[in-house]
C-alpha atoms as a PDB file:
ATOM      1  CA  UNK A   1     -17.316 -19.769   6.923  1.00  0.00           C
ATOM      2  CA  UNK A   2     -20.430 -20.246   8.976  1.00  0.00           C
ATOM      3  CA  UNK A   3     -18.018 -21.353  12.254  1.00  0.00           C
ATOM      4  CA  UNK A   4     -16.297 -18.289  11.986  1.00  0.00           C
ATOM      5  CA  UNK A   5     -19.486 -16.134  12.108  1.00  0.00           C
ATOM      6  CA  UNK A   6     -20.958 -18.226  15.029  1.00  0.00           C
ATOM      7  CA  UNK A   7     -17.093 -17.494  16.728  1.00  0.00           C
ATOM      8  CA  UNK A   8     -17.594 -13.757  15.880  1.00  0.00           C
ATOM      9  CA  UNK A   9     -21.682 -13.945  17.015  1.00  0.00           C
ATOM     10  CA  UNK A  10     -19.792 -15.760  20.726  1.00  0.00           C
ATOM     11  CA  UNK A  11     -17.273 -12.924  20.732  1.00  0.00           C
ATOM     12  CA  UNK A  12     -19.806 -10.023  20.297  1.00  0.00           C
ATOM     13  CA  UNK A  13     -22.531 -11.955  22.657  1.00  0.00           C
ATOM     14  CA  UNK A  14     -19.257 -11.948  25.253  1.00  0.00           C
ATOM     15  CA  UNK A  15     -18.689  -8.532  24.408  1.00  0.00           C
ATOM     16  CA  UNK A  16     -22.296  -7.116  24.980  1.00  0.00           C
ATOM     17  CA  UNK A  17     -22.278  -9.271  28.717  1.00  0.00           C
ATOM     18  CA  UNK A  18     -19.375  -7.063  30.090  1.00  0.00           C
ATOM     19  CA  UNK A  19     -20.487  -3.666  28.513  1.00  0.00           C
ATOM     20  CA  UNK A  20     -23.019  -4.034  31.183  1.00  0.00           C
ATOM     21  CA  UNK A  21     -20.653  -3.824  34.232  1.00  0.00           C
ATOM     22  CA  UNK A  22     -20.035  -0.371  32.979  1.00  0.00           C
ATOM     23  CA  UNK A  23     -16.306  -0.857  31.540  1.00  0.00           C
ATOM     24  CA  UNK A  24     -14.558  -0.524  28.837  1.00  0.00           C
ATOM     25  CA  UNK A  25     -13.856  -3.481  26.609  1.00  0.00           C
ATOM     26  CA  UNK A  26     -10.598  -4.254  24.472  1.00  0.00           C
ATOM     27  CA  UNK A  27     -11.037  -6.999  22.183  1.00  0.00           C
ATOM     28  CA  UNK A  28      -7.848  -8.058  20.114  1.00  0.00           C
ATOM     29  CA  UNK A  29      -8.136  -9.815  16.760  1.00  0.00           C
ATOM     30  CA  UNK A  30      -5.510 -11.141  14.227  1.00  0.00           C
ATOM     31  CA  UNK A  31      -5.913  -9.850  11.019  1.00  0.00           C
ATOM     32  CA  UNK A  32      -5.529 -13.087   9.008  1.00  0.00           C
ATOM     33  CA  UNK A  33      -7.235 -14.429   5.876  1.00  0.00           C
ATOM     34  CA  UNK A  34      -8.799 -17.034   4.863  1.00  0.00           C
ATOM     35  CA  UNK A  35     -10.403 -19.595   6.728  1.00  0.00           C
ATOM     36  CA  UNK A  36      -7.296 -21.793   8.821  1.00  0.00           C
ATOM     37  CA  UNK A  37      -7.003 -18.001  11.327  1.00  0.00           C
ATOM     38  CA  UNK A  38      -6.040 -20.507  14.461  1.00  0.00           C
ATOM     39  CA  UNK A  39      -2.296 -21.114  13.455  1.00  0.00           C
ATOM     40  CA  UNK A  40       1.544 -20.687  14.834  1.00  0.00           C
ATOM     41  CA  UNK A  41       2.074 -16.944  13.326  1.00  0.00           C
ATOM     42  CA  UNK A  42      -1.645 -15.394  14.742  1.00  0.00           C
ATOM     43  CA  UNK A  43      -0.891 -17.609  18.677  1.00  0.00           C
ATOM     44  CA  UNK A  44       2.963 -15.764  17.831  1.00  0.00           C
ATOM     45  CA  UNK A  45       1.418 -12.362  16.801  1.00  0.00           C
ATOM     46  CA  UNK A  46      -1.330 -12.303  19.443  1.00  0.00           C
ATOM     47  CA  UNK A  47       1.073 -13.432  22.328  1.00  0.00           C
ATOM     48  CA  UNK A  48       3.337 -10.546  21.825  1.00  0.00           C
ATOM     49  CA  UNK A  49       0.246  -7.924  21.267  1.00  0.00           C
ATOM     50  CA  UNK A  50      -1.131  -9.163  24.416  1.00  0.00           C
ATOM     51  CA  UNK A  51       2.164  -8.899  26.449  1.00  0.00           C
ATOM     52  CA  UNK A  52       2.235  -5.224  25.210  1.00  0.00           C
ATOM     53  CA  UNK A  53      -1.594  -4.945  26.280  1.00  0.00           C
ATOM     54  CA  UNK A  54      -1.019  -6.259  29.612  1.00  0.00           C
ATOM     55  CA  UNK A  55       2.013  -4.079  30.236  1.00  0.00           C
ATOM     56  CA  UNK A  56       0.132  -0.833  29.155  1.00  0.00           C
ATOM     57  CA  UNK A  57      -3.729  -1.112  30.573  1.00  0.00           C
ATOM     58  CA  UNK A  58      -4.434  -1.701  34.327  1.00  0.00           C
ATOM     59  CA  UNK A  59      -6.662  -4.999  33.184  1.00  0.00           C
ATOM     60  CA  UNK A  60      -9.438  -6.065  35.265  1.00  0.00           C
ATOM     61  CA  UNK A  61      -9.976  -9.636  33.801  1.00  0.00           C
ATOM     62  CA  UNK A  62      -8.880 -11.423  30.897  1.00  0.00           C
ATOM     63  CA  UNK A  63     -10.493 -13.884  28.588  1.00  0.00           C
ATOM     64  CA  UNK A  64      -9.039 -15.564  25.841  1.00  0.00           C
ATOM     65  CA  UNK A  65     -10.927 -17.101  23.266  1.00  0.00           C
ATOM     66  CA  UNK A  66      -9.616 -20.341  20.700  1.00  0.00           C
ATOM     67  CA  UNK A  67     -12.270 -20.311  18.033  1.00  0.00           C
ATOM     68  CA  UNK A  68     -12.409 -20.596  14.454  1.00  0.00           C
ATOM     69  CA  UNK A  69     -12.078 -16.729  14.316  1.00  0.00           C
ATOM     70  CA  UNK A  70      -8.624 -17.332  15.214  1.00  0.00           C
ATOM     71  CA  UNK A  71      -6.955 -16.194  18.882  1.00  0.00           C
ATOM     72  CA  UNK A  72      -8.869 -13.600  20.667  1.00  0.00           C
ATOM     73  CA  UNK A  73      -8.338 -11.819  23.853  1.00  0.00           C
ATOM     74  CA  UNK A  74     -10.974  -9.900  25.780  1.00  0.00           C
ATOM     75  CA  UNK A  75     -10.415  -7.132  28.344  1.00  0.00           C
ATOM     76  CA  UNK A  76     -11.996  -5.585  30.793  1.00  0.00           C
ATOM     77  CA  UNK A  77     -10.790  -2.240  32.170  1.00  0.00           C
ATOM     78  CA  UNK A  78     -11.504   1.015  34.110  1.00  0.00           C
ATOM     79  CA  UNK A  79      -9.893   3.129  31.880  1.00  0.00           C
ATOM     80  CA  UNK A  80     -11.786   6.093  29.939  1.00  0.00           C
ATOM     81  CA  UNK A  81     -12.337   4.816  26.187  1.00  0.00           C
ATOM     82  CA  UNK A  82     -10.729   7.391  24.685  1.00  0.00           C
ATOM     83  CA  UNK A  83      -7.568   6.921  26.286  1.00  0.00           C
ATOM     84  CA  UNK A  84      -8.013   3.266  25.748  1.00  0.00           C
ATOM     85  CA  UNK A  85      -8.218   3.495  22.037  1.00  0.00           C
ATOM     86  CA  UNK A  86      -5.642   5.889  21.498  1.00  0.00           C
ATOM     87  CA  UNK A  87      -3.293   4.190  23.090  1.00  0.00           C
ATOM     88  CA  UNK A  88      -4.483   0.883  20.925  1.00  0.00           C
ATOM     89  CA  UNK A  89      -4.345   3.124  17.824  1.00  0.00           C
ATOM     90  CA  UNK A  90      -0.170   3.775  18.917  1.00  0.00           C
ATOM     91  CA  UNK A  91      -0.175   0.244  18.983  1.00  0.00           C
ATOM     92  CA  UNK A  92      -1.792  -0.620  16.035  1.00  0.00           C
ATOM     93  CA  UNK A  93       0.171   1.831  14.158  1.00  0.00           C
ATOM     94  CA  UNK A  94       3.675   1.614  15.745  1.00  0.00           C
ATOM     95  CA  UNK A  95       4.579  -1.969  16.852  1.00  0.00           C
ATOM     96  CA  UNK A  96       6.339  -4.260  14.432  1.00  0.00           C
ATOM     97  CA  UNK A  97       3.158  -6.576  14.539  1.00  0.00           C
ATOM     98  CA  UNK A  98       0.423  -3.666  14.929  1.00  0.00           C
ATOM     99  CA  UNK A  99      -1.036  -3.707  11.447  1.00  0.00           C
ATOM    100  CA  UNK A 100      -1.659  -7.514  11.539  1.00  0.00           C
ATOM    101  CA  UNK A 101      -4.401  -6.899  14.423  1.00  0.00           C
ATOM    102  CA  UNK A 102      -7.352  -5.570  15.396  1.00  0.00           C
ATOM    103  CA  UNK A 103      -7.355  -3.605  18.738  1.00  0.00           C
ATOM    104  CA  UNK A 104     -11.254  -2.758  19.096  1.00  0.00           C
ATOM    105  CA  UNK A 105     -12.657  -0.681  21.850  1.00  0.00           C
ATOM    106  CA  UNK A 106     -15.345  -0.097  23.401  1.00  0.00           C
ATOM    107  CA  UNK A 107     -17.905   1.522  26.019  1.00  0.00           C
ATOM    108  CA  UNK A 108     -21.435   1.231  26.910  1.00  0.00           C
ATOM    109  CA  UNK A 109     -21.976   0.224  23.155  1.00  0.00           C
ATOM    110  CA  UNK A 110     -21.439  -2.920  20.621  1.00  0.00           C
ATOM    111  CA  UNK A 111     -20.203   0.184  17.988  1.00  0.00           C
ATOM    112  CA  UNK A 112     -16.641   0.159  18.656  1.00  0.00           C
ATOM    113  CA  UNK A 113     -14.618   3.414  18.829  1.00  0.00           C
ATOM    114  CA  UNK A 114     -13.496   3.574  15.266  1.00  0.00           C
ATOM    115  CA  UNK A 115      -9.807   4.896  13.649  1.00  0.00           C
ATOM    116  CA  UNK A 116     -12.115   7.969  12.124  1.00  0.00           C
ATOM    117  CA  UNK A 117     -13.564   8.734  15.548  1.00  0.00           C
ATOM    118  CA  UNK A 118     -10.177  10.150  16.299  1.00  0.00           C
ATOM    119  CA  UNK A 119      -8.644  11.838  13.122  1.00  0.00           C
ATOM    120  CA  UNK A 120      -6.688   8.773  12.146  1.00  0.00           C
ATOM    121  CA  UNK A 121      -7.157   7.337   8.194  1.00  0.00           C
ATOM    122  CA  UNK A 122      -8.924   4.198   7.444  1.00  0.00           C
ATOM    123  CA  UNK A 123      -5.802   1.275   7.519  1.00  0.00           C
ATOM    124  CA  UNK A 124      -4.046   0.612   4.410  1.00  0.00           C
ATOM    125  CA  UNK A 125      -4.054  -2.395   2.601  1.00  0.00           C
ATOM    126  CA  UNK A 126      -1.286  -4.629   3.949  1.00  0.00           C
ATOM    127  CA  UNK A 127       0.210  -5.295   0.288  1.00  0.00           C
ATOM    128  CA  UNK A 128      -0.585  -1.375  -1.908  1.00  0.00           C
ATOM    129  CA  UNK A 129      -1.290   2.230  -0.721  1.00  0.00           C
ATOM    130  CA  UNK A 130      -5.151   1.685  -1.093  1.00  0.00           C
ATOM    131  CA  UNK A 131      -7.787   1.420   2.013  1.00  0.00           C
ATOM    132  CA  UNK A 132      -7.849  -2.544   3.232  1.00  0.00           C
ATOM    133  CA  UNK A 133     -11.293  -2.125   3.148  1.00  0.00           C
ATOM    134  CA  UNK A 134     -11.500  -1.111  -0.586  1.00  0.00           C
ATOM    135  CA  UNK A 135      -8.755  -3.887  -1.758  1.00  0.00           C
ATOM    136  CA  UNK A 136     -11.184  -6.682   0.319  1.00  0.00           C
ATOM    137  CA  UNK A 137     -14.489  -5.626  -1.243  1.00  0.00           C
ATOM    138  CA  UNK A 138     -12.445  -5.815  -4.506  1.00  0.00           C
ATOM    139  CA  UNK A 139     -10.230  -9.224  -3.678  1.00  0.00           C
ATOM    140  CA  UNK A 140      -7.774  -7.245  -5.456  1.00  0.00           C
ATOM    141  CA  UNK A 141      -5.200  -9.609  -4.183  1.00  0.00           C
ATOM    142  CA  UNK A 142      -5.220 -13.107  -3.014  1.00  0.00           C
ATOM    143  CA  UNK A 143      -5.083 -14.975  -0.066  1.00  0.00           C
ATOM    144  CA  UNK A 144      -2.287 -16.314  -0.600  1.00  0.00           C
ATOM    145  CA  UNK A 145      -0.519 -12.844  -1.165  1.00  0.00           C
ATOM    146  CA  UNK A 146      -2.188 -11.449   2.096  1.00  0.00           C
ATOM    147  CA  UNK A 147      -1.033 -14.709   4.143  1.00  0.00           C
ATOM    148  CA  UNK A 148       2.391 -14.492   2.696  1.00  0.00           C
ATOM    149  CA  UNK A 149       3.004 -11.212   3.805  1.00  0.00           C
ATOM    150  CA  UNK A 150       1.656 -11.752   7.268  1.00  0.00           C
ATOM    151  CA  UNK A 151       3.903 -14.995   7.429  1.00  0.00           C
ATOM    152  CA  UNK A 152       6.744 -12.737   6.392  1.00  0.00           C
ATOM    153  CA  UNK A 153       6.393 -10.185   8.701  1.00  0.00           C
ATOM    154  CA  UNK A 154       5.925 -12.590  11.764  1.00  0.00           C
ATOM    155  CA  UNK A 155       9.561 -14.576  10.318  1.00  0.00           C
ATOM    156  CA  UNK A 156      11.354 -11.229  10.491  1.00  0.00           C
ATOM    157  CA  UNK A 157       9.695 -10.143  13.537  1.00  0.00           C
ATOM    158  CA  UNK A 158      11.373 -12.985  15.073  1.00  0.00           C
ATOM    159  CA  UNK A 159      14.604 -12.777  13.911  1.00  0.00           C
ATOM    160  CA  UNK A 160      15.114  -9.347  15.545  1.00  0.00           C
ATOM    161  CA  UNK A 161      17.527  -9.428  18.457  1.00  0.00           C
ATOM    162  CA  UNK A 162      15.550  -9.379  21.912  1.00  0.00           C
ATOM    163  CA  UNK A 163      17.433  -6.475  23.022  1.00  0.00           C
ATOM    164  CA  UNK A 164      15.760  -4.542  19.737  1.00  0.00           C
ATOM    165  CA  UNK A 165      12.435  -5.786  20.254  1.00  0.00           C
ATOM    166  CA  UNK A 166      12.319  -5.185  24.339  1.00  0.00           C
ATOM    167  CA  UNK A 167      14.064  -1.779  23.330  1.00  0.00           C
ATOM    168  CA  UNK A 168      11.195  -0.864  20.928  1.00  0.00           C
ATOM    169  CA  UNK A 169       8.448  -2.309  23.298  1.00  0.00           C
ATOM    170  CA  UNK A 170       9.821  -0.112  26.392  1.00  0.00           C
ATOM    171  CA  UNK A 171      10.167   2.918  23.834  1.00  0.00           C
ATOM    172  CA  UNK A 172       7.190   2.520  22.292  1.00  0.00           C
ATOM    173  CA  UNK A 173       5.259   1.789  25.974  1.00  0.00           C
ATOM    174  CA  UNK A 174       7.403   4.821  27.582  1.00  0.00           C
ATOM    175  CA  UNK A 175       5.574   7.094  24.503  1.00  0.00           C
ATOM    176  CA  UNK A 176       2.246   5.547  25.432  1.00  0.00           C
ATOM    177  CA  UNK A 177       2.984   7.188  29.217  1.00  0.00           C
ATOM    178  CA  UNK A 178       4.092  10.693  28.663  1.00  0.00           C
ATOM    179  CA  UNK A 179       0.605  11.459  27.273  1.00  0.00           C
END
């Protein structure tokens, strides 16, 4: 447990050095549990996330982090924060893979720009209809429930024609546009 916090203490530390070029900050974040978050399904979720990211923002740099917090990618970008993180929150909430990751923003601040912020619920729980944050505080279901479905997801994720996903990416990225 204690690497992951010192990963997380890197990631904010990173986080808190680019804030003061005056830009806004993407960091993206597998939502995995348990301990082993550095495996084949978050490098498979967070490769596709990121190919969406890259497609979407106008980046100014990159950075991706290997760390016992499990794949991270940091952005830099010129873009207002509000657009930023609405356009995360589409992703987040529409792509296949959006609810197993984190999309955080943020802008002259370490407090990210947070779902509420912007009218939009707390996330549900991956596995009932109640908050994630409520069914974590509780550990009202195990790891290995919460890992199974995130292993599931990934499997049928990748079993969907190309032509459907690159459909649904262009679709979904097209949306992201008109606004």
């Amino acid at each position: 447990m204690m690497n992951i916090l010192e990963a997380r203490d890197k990631r904010v530390a990173l986080i808190e050095k680019l804030l003061k070029d005056n830009v806004t900050v993407i960091s993206l974040r597998c939502n995995y549990p348990g301990r082993d978050k550095n495996n084949s399904y978050t490098q498979k979720v967070i490769s596709v996330i990121n190919d969406v990211i890259v497609n979407k923002f106008s980046i100014i740099s990159t950075k991706y982090i290997s760390s016992s917090e499990g794949p991270v990618y940091i952005y830099t970008l010129g873009e207002r924060p509000d657009k930023v993180k609405l356009h995360a929150l589409e992703i987040e909430n529409n792509h296949f893979l959006g609810r197993l990751v984190d999309i955080d923003v943020y802008y002259q601040s370490l407090k990210s720009l947070s779902r509420n912020d912007f009218s939009e619920k707390s996330r549900q729980c991956f596995l009932c209809d109640d908050y994630a944050h409520n069914c974590i505080v509780t550990k009202r279901h195990s790891q290995y429930e919460l890992s199974m479905y995130f292993h599931q997801l990934v499997d049928r994720f990748e079993k969907l024609p190309i032509e459907i996903i690159e459909y649904t990416n262009q679709a979904m990225l097209y949306e992201l546009f008109i606004e």
